[in-house]
Protein backbone atom coordinates (compact mmCIF):
# COMPACT_ATOMS: atom_id res chain seq x y z
CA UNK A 1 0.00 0.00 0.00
CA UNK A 2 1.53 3.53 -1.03
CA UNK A 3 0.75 6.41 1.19
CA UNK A 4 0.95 9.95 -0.39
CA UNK A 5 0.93 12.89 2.06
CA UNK A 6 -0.34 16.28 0.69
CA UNK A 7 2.21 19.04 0.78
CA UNK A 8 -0.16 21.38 2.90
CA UNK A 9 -1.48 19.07 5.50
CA UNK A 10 -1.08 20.18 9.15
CA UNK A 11 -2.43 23.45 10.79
CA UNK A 12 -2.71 26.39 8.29
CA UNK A 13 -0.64 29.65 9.86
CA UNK A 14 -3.74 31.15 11.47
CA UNK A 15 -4.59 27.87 12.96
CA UNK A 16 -1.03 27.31 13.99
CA UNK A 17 -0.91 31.07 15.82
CA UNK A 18 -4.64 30.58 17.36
CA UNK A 19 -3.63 26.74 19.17
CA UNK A 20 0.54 28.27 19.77
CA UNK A 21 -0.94 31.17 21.80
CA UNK A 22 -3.60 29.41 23.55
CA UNK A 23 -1.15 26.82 24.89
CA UNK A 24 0.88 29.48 25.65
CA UNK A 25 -1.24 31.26 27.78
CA UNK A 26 -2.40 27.93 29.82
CA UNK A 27 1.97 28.76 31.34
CA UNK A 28 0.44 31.44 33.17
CA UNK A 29 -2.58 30.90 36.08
CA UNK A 30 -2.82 33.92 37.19
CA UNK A 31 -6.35 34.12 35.93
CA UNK A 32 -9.32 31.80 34.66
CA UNK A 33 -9.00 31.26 31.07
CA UNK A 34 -11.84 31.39 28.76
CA UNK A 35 -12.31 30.26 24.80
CA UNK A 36 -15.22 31.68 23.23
CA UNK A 37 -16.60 29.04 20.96
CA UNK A 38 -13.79 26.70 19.11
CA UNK A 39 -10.83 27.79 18.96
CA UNK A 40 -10.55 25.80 15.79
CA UNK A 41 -12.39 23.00 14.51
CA UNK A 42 -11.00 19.77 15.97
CA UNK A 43 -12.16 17.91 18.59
CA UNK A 44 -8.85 16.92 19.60
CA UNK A 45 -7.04 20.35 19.85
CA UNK A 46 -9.99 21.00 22.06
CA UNK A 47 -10.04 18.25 24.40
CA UNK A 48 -6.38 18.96 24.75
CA UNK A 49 -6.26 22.63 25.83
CA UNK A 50 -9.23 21.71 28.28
CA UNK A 51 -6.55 19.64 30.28
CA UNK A 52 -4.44 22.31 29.84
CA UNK A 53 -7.33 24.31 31.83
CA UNK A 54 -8.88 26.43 29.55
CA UNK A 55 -12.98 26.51 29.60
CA UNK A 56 -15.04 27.15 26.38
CA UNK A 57 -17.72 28.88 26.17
CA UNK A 58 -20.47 29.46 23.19
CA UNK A 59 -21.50 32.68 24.36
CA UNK A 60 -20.29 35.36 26.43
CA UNK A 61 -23.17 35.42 28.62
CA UNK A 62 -22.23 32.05 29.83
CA UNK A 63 -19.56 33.50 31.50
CA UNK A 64 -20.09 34.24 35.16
CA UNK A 65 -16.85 35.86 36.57
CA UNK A 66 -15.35 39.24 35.84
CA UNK A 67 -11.76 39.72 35.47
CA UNK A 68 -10.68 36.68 33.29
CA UNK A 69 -8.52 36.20 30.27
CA UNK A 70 -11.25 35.48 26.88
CA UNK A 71 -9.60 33.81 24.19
CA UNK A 72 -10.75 34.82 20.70
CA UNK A 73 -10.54 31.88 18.17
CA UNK A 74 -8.78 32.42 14.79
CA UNK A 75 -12.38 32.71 13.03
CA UNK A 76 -13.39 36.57 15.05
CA UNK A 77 -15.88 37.40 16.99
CA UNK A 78 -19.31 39.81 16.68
CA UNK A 79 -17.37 43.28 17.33
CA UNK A 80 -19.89 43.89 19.79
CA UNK A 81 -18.58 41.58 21.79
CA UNK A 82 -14.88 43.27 22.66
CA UNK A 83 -17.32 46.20 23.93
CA UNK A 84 -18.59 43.61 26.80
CA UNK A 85 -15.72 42.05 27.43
CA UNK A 86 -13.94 45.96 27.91
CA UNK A 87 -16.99 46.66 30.33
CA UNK A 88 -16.45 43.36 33.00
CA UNK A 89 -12.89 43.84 32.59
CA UNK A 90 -11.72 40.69 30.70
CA UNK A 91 -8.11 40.67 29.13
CA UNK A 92 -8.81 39.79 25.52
CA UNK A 93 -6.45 37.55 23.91
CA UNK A 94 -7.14 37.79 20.41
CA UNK A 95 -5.94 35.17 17.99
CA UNK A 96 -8.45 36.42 15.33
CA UNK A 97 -6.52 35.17 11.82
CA UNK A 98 -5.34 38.15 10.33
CA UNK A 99 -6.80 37.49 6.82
CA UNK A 100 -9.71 37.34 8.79
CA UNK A 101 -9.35 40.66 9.99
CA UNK A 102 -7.98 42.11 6.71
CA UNK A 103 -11.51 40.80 5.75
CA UNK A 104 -13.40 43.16 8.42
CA UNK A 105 -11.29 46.03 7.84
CA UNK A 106 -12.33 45.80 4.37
CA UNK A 107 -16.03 45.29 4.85
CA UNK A 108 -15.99 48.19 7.90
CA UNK A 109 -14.19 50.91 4.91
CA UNK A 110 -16.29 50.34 2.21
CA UNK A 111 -19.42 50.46 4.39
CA UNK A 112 -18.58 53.67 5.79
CA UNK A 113 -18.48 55.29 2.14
CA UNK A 114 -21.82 53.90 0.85
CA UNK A 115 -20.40 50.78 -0.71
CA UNK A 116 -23.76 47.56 -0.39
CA UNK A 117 -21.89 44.50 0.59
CA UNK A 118 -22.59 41.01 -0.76
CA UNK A 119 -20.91 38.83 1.72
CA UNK A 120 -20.57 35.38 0.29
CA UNK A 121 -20.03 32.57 2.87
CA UNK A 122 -21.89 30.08 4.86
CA UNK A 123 -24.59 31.95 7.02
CA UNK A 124 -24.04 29.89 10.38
CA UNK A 125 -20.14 30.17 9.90
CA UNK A 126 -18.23 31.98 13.38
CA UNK A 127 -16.29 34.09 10.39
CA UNK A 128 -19.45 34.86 8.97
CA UNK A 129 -20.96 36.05 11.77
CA UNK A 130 -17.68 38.14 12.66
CA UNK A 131 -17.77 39.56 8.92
CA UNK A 132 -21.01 40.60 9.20
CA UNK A 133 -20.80 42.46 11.94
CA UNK A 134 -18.34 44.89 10.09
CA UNK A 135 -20.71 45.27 6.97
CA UNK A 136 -22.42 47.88 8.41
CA UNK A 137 -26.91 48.09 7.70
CA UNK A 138 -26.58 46.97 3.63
CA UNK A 139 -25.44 43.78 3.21
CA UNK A 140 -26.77 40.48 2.02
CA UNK A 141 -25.06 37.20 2.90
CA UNK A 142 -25.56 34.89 -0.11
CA UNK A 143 -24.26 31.03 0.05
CA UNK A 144 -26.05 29.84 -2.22
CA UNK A 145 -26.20 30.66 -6.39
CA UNK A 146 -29.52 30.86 -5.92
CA UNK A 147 -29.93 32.97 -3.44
CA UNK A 148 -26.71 34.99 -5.24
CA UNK A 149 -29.27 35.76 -8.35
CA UNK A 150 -32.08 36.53 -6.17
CA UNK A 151 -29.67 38.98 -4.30
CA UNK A 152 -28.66 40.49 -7.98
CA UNK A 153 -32.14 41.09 -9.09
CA UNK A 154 -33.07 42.61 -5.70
CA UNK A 155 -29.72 45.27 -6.18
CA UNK A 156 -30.45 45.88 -10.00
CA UNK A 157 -33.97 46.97 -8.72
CA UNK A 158 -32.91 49.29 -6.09
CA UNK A 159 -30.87 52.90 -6.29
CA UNK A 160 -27.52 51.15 -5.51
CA UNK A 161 -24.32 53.00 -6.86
CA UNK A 162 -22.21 50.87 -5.17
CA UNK A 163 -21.22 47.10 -4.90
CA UNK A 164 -18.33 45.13 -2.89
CA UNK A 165 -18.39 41.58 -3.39
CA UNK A 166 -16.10 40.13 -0.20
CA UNK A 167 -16.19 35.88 1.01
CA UNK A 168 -15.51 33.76 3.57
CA UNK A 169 -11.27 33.06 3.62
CA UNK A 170 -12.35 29.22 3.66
CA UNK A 171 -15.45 29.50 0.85
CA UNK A 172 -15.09 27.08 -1.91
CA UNK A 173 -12.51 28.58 -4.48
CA UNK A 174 -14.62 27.07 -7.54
CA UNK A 175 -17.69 28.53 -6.80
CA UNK A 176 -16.53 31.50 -6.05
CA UNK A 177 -15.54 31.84 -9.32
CA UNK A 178 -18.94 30.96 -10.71
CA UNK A 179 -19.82 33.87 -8.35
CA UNK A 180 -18.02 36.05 -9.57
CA UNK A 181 -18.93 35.56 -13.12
CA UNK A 182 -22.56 35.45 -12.59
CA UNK A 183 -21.86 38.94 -10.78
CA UNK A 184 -20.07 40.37 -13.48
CA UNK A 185 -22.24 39.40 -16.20
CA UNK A 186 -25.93 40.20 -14.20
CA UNK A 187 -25.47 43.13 -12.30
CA UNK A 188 -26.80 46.41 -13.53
CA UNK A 189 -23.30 48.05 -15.73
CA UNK A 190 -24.16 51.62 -13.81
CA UNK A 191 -23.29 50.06 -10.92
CA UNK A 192 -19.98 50.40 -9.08
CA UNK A 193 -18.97 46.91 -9.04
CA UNK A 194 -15.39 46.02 -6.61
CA UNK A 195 -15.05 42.38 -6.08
CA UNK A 196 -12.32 41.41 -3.51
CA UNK A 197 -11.57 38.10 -3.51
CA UNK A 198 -10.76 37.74 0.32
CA UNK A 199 -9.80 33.44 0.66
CA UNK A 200 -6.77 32.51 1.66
CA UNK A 201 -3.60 31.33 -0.17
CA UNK A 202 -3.66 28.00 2.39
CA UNK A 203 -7.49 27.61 1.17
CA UNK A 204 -6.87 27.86 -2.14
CA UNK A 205 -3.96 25.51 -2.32
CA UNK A 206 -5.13 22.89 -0.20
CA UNK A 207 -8.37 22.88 -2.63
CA UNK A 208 -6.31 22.82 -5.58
CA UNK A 209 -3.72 19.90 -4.35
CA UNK A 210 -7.03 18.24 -3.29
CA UNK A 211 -8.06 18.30 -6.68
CA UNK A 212 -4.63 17.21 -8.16
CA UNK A 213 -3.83 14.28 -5.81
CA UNK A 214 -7.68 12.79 -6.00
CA UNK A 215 -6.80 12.00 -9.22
CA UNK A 216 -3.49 10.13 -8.93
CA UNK A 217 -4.91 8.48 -6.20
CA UNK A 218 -7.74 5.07 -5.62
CA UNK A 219 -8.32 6.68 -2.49
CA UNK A 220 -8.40 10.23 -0.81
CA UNK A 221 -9.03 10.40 3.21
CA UNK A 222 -9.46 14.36 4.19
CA UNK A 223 -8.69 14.37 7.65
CA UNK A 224 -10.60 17.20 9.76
CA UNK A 225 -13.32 18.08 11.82
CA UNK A 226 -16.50 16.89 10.93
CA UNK A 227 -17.95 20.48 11.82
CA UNK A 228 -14.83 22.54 9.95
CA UNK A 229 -16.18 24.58 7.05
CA UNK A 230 -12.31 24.16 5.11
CA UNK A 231 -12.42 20.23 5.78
CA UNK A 232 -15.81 20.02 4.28
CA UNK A 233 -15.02 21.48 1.35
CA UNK A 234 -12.09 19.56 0.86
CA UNK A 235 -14.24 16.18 0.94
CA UNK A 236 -16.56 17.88 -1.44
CA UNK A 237 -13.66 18.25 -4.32
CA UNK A 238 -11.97 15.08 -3.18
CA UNK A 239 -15.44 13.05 -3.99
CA UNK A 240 -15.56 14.28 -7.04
CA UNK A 241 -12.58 12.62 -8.07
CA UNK A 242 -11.93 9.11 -6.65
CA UNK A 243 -13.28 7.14 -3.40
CA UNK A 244 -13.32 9.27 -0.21
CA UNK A 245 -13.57 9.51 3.38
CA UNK A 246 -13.70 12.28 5.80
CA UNK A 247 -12.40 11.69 9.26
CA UNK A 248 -11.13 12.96 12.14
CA UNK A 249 -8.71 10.49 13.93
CA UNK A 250 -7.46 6.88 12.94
CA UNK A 251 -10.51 5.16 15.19
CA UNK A 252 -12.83 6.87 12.75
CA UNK A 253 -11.55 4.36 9.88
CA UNK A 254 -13.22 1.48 8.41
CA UNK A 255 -10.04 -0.52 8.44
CA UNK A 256 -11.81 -3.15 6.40
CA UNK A 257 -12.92 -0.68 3.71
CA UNK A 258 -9.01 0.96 3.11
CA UNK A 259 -6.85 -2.34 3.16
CA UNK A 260 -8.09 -3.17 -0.76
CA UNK A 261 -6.97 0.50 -1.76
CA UNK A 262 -3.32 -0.05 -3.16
CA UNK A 263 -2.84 3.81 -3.14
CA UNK A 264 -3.92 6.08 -0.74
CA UNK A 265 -3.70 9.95 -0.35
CA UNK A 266 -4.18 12.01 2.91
CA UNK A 267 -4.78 15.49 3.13
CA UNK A 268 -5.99 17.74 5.59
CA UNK A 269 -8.44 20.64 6.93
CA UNK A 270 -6.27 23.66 8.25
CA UNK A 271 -7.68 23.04 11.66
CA UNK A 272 -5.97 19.40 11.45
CA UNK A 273 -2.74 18.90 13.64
CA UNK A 274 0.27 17.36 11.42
CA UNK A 275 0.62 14.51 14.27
CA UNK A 276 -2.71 13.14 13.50
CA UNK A 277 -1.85 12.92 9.92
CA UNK A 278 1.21 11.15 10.11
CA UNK A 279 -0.35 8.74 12.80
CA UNK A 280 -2.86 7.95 9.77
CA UNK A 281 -0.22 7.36 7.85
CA UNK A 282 2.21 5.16 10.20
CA UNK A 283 -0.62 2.76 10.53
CA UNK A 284 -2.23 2.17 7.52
CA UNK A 285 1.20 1.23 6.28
CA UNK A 286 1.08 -1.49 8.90
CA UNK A 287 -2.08 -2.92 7.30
């Protein structure tokens, strides 16, 4: 059995920063350490860092004390929520990526000189729900083509002037580009059309090497968080392609199903440590 390791698997450098710092900061117990919400999408980074003592929480009203360190996960926060945690006197640690933020500074200038924003990304997404907040009162978030033309015809109805087209760092690098084109060739021409394409360079090259190794390969494992937006995606261009499975840890593996396979690729979600790869890897060479 041949094992091929993609180039990019491991932690992406947001990731990497986000689960560095948060260990980091478990050296010091001076104070109670709060997460709010994942600080990354892995079960086992988390499960980790709550031996290491630090307590996640999925809102901030969940937490009781004042005067505690908050942890801000690599996807953002609501920017209504530094206001609170200023106000009980938290120390914010924030590990927000910084494409992420890149991605609300954009959204918060354009909004502030009249610009309607078309934020493209999954609705439920943590970086979504950051983005958003940025976007100011006119903004649509659109996942969806359909709801993308639906969004069109409602701006090409409406007095807009001005459009900026931003997406999630982790959205689908195919479909944006069918985005983008059905943008560019629907929307009204008076319009003031700026599309910034705002995913990542990791994103884009783990989809692309995804894309490229599902096809040398009989079988493609994506190994991620079942919940991890990047991950998902991955599985989604994998399948296309070859025989695929999506898990998080070695246990998850249907040992029966692989050992047929005499070539196997692994590659990763950015939220997916490097050790857990390899592990894979180790001991499905054993088989």
């Amino acid at each position: 059995m041949e094992i091929i390791i993609a180039k990019e698997a491991g932690f992406c450098f947001g990731v990497k920063r986000a689960v560095d710092g948060a260990y980091n900061e478990t050296q010091n117990k001076d104070k109670k350490i709060y997460c709010l919400g994942e600080i990354v999408h892995n079960n086992n980074v988390i499960n980790q860092l709550k031996k290491e003592g630090i307590t996640f929480a999925q809102s901030i009203d969940e937490i009781k004390e004042d005067n505690i360190k908050l942890i801000i996960r690599a996807h953002g926060i609501d920017r209504k929520i530094y206001n609170v945690a200023k106000k009980r006197n938290f120390e914010v640690i924030d590990f927000t990526c910084p494409l992420v933020k890149k991605t609300h500074d954009i959204a918060e200038k354009y909004h502030k000189i009249g610009y309607y924003i078309f934020l493209i990304g999954s609705k439920n997404h943590p970086e979504i729900i950051g983005t958003s907040s940025h976007c100011g009162k006119n903004y649509s978030v659109i996942e969806s083509e359909e709801e993308l033309r639906k969004e069109i015809n409602n701006i090409n109805s409406l007095k807009i002037e001005k459009l900026l087209v931003i997406v999630q760092t982790t959205f689908s690098k195919s479909k944006f580009a069918l985005f983008e084109k059905i943008i560019r060739e629907t929307i009204n021409p008076k319009i003031n059309l700026l599309i910034n394409n705002t995913i990542c360079n990791a994103t884009g090259n783990r989809q692309l090497e995804t894309e490229k190794l599902s096809k040398m390969v009989d079988l493609l494992i994506v190994v991620g968080g079942k919940n991890s937006s990047n991950t998902k995606k991955l599985y989604e261009v994998a399948s296309k392609n070859c025989k695929s499975l999506l898990v998080e840890n070695y246990e998850d593996i249907d040992l029966k199903f692989v050992k047929d396979f005499d070539k196997i690729g692994l590659v990763s979600g950015a939220s997916t440590p490097i050790e857990i790869v390899n592990e894979i890897a180790d001991k499905l060479k054993l088989l």
